[in-house]
ModelCIF file with pLDDT and N, C-alpha, C, O atoms, coordinates in Angstrom:
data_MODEL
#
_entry.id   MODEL 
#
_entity.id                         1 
_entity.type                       polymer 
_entity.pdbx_number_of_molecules   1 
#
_entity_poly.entity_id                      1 
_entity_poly.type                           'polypeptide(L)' 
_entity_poly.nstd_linkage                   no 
_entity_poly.nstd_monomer                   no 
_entity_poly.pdbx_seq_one_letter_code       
;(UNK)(UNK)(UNK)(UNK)(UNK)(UNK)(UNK)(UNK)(UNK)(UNK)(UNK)(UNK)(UNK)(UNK)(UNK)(UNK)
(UNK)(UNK)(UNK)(UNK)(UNK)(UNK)(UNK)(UNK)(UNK)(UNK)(UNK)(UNK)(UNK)(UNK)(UNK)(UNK)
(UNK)(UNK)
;
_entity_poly.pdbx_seq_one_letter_code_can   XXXXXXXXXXXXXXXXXXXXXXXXXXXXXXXXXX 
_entity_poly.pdbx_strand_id                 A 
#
loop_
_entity_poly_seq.entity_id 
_entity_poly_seq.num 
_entity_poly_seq.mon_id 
_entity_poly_seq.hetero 
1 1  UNK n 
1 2  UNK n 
1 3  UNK n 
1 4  UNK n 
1 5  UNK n 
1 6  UNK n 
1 7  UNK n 
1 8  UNK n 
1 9  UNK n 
1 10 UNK n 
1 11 UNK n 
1 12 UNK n 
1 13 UNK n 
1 14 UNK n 
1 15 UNK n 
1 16 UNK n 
1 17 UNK n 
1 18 UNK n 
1 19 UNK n 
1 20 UNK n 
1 21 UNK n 
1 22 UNK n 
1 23 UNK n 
1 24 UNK n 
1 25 UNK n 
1 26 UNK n 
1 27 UNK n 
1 28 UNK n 
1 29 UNK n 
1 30 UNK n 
1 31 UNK n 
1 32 UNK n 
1 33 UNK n 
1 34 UNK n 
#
_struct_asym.id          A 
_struct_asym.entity_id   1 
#
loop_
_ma_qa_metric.id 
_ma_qa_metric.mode 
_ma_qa_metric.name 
_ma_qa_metric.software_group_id 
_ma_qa_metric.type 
1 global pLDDT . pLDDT 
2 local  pLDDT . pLDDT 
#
_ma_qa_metric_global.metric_id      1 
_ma_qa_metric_global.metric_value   96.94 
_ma_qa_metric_global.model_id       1 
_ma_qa_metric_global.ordinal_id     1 
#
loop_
_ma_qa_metric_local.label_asym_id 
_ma_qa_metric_local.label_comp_id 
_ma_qa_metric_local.label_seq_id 
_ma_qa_metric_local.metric_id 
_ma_qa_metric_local.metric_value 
_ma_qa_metric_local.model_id 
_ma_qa_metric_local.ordinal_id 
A UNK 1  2 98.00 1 1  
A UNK 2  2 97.00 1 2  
A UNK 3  2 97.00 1 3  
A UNK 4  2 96.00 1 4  
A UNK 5  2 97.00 1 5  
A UNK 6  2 97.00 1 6  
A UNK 7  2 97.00 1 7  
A UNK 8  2 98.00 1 8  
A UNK 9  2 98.00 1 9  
A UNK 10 2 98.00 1 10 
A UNK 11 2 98.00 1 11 
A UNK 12 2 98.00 1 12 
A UNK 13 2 98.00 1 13 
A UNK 14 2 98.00 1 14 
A UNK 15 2 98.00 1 15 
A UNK 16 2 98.00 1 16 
A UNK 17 2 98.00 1 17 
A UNK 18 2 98.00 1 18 
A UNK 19 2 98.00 1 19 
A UNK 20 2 97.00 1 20 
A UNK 21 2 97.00 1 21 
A UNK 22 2 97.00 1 22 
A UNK 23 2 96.00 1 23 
A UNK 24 2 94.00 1 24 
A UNK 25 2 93.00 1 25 
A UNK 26 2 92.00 1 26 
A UNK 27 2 94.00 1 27 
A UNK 28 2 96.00 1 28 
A UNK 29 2 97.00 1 29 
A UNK 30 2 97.00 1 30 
A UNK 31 2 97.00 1 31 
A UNK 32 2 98.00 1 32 
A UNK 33 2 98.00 1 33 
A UNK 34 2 98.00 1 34 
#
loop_
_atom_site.group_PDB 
_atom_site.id 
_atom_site.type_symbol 
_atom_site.label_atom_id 
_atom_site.label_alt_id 
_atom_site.label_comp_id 
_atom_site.label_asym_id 
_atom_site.label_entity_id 
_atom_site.label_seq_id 
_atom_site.pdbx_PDB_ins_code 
_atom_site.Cartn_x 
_atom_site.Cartn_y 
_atom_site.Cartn_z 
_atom_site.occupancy 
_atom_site.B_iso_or_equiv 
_atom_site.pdbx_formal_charge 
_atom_site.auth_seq_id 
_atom_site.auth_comp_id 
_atom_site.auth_asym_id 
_atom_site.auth_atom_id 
_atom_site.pdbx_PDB_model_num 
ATOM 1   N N  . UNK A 1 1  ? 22.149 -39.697 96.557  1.00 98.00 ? 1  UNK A N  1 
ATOM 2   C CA . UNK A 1 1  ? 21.985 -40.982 97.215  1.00 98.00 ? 1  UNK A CA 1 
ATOM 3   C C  . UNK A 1 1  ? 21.219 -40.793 98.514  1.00 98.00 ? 1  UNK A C  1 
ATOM 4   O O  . UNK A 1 1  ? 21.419 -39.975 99.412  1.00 98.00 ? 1  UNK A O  1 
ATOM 5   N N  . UNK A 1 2  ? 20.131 -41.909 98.385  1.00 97.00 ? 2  UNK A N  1 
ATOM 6   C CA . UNK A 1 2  ? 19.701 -41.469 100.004 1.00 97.00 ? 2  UNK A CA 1 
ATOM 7   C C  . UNK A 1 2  ? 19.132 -43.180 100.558 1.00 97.00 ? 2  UNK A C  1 
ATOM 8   O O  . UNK A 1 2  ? 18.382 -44.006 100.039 1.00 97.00 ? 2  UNK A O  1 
ATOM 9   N N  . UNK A 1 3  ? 20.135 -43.149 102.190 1.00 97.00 ? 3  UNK A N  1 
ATOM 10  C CA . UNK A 1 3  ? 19.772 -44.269 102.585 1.00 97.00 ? 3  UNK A CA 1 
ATOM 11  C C  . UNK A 1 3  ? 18.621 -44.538 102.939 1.00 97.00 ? 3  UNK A C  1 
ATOM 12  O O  . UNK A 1 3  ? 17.736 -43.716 102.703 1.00 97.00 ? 3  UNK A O  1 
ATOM 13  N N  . UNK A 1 4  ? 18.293 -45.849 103.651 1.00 96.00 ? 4  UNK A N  1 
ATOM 14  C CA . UNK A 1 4  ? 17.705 -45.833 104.778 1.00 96.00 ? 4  UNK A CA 1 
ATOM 15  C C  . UNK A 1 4  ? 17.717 -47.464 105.445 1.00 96.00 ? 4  UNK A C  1 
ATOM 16  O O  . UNK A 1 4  ? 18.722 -48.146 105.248 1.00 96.00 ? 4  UNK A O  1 
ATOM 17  N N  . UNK A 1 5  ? 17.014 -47.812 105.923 1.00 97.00 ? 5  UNK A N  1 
ATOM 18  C CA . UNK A 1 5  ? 16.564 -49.101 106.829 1.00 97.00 ? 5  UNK A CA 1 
ATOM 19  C C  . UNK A 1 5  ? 17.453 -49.220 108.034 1.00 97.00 ? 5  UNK A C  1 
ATOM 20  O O  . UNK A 1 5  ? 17.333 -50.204 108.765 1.00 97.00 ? 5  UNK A O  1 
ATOM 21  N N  . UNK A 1 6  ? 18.495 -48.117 108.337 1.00 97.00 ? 6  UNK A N  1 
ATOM 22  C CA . UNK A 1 6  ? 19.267 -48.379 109.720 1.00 97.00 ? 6  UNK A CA 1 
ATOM 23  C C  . UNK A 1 6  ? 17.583 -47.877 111.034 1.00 97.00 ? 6  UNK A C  1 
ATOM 24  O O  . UNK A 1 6  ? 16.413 -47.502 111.105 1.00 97.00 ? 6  UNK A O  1 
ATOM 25  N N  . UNK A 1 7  ? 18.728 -48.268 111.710 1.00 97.00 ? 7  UNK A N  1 
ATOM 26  C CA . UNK A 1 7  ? 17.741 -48.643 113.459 1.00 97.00 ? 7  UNK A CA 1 
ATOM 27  C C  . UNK A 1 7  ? 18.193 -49.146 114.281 1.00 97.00 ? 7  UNK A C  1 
ATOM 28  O O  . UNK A 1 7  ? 19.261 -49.669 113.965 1.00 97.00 ? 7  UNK A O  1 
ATOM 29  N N  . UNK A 1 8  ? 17.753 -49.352 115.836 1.00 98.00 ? 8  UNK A N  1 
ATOM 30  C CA . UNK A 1 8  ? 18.238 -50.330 116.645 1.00 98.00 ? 8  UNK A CA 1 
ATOM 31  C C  . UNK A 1 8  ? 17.716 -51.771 116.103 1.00 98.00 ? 8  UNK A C  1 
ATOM 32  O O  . UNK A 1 8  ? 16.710 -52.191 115.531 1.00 98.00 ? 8  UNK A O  1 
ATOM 33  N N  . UNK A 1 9  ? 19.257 -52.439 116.713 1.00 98.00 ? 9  UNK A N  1 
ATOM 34  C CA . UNK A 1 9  ? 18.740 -54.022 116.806 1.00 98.00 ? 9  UNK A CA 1 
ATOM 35  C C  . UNK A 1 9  ? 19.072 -54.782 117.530 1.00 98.00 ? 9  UNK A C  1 
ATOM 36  O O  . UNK A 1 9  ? 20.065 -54.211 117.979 1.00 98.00 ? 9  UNK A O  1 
ATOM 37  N N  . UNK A 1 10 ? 18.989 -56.087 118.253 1.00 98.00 ? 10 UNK A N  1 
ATOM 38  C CA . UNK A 1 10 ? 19.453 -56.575 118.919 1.00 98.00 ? 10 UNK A CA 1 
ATOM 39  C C  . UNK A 1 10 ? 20.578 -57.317 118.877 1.00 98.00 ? 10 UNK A C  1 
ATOM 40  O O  . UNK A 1 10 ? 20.191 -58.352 118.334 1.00 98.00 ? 10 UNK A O  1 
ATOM 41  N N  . UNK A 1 11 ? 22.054 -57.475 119.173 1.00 98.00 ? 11 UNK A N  1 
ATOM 42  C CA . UNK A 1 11 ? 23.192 -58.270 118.713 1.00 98.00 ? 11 UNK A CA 1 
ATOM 43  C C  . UNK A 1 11 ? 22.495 -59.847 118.848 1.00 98.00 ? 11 UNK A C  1 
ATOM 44  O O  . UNK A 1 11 ? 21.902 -60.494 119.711 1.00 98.00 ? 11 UNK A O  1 
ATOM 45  N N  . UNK A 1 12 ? 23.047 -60.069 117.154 1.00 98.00 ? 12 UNK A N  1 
ATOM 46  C CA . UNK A 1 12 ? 22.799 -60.979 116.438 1.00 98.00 ? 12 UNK A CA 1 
ATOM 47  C C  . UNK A 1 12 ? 21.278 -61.151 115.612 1.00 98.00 ? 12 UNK A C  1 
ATOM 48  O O  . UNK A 1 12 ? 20.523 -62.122 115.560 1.00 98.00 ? 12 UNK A O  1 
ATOM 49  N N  . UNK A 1 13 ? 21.176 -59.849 115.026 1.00 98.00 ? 13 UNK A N  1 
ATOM 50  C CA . UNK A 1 13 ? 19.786 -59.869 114.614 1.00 98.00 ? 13 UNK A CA 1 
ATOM 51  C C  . UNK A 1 13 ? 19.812 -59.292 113.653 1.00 98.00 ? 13 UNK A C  1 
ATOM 52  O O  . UNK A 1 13 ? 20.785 -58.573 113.887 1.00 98.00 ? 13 UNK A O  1 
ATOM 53  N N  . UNK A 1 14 ? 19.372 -58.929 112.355 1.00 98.00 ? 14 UNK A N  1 
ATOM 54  C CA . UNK A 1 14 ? 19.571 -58.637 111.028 1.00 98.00 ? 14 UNK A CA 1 
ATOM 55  C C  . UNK A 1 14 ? 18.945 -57.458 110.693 1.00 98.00 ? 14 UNK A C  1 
ATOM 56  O O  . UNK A 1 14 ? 17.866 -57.025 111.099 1.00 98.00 ? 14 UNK A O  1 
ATOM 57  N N  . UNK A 1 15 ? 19.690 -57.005 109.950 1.00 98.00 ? 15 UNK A N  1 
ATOM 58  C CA . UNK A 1 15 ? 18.816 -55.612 109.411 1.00 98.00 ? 15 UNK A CA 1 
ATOM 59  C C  . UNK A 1 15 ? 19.555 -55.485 107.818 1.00 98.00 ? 15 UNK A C  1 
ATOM 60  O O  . UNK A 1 15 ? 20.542 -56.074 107.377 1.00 98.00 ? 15 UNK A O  1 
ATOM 61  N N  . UNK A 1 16 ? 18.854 -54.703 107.315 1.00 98.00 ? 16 UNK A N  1 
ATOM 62  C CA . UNK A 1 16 ? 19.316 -54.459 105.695 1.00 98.00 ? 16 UNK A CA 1 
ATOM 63  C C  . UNK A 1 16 ? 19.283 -52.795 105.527 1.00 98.00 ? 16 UNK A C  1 
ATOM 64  O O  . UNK A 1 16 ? 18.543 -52.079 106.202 1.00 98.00 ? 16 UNK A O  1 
ATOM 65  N N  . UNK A 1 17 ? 19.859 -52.489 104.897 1.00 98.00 ? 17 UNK A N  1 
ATOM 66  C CA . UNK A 1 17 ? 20.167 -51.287 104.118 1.00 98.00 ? 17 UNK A CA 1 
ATOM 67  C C  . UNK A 1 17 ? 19.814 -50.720 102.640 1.00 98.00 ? 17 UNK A C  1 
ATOM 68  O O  . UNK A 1 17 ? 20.169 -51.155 101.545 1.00 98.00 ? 17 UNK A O  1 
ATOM 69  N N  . UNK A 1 18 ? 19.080 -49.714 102.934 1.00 98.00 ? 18 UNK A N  1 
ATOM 70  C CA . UNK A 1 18 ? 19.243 -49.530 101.023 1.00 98.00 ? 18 UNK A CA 1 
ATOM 71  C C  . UNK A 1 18 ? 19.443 -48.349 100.650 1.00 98.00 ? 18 UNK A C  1 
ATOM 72  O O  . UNK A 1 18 ? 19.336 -47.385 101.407 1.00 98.00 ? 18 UNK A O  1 
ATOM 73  N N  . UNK A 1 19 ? 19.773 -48.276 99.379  1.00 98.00 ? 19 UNK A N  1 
ATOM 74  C CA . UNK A 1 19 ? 19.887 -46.804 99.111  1.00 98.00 ? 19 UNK A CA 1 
ATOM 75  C C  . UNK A 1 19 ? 19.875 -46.590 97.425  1.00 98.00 ? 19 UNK A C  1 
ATOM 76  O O  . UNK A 1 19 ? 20.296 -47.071 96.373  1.00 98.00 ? 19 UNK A O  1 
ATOM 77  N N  . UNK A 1 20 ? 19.283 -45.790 97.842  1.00 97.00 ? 20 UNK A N  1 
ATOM 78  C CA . UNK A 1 20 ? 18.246 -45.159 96.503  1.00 97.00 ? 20 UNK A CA 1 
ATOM 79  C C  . UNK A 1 20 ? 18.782 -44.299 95.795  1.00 97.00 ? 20 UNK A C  1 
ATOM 80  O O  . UNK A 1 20 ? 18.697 -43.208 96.360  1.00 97.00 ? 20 UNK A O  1 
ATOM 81  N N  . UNK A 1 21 ? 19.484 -44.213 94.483  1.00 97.00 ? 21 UNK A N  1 
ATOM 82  C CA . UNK A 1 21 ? 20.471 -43.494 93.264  1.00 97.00 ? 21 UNK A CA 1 
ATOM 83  C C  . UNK A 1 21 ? 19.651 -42.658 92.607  1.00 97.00 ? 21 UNK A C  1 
ATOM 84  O O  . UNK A 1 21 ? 18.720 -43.132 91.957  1.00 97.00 ? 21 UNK A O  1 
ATOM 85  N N  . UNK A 1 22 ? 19.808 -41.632 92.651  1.00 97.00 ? 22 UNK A N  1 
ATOM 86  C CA . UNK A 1 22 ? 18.931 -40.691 91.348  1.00 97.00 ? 22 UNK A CA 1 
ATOM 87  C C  . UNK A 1 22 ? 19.781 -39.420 90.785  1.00 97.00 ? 22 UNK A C  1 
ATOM 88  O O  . UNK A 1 22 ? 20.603 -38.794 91.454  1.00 97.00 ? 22 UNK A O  1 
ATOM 89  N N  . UNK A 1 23 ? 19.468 -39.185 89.570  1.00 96.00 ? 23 UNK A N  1 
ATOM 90  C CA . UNK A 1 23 ? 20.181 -38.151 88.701  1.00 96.00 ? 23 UNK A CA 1 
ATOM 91  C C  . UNK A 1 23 ? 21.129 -38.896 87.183  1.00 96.00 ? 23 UNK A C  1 
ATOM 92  O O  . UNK A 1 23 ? 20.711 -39.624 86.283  1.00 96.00 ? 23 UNK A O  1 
ATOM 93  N N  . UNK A 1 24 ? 21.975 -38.542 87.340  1.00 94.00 ? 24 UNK A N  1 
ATOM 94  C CA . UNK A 1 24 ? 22.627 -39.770 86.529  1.00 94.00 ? 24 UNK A CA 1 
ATOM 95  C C  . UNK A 1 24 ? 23.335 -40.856 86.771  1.00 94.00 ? 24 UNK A C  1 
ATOM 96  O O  . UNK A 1 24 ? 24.520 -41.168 86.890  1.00 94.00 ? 24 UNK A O  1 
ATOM 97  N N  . UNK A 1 25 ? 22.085 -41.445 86.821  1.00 93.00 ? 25 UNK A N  1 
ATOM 98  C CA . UNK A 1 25 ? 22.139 -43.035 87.599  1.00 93.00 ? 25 UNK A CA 1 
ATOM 99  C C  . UNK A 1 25 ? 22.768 -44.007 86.489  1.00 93.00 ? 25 UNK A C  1 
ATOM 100 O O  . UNK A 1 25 ? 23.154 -45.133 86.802  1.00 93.00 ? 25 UNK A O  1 
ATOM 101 N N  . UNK A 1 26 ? 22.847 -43.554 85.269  1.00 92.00 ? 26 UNK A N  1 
ATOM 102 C CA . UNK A 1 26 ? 23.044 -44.823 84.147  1.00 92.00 ? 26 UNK A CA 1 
ATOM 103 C C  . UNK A 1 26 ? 24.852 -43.957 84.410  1.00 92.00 ? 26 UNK A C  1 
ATOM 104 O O  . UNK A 1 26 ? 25.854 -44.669 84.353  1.00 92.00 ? 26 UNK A O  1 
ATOM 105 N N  . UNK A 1 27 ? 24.932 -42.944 84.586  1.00 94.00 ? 27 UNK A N  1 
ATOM 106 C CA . UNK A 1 27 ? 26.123 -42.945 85.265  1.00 94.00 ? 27 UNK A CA 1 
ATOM 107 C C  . UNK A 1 27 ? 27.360 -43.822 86.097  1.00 94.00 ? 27 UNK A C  1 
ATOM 108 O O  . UNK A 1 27 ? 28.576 -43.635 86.125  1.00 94.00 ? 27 UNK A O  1 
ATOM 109 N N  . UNK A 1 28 ? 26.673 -44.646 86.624  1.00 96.00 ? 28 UNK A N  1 
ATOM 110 C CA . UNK A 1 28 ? 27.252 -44.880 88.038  1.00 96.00 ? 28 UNK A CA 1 
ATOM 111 C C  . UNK A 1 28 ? 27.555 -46.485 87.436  1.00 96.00 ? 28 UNK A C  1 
ATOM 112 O O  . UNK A 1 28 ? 26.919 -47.172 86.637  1.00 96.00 ? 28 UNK A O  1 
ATOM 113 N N  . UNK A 1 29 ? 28.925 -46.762 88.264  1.00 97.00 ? 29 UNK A N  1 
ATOM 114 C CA . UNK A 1 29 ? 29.772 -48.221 87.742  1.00 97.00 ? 29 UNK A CA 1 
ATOM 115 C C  . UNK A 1 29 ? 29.558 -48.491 89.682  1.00 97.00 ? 29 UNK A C  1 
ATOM 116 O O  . UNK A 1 29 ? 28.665 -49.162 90.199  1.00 97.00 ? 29 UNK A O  1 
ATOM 117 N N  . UNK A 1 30 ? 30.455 -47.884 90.272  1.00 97.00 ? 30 UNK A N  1 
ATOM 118 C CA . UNK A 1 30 ? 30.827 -49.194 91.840  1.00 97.00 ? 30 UNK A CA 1 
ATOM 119 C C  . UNK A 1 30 ? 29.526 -47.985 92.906  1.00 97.00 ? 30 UNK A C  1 
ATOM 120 O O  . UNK A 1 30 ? 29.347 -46.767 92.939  1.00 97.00 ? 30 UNK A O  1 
ATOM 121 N N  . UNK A 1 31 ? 29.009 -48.964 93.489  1.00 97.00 ? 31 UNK A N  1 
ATOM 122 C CA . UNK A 1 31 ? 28.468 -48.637 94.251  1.00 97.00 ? 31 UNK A CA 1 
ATOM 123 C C  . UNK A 1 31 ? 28.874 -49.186 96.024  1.00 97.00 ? 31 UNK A C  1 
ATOM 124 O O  . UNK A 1 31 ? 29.456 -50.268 96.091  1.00 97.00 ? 31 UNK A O  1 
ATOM 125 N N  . UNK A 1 32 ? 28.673 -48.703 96.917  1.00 98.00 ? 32 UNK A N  1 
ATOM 126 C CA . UNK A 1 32 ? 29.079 -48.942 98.208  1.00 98.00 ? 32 UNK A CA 1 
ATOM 127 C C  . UNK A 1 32 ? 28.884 -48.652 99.346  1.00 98.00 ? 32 UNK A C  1 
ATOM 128 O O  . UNK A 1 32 ? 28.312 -47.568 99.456  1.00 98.00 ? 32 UNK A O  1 
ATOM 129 N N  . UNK A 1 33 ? 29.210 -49.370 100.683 1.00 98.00 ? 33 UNK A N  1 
ATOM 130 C CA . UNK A 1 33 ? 29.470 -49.065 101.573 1.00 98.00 ? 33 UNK A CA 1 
ATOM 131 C C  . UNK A 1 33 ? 29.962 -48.439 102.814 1.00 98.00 ? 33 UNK A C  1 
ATOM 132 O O  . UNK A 1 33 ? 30.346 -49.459 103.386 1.00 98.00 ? 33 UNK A O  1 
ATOM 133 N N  . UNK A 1 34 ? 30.160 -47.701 103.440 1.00 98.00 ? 34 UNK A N  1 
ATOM 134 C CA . UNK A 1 34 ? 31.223 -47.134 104.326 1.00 98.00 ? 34 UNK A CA 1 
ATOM 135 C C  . UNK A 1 34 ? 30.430 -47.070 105.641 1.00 98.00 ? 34 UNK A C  1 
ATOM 136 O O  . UNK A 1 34 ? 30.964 -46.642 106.664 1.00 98.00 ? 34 UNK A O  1 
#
């Protein structure tokens, strides 16, 4: 798994996250947060 899109931001201002699955990806049921 590998994230990315964190950064500074300003409170109350939006940012998104993603993260990118590889290997045995048809593997995988819950995906998440922490």
């Amino acid at each position: 798994l590998v994230e990315s899109g964190g950064g500074l931001v300003q409170a109350g201002g939006s940012l998104r996250l993603s993260c990118a699955a590889s290997g045995s990806i048809f593997s995988i049921d819950a995906m998440g947060w922490y």
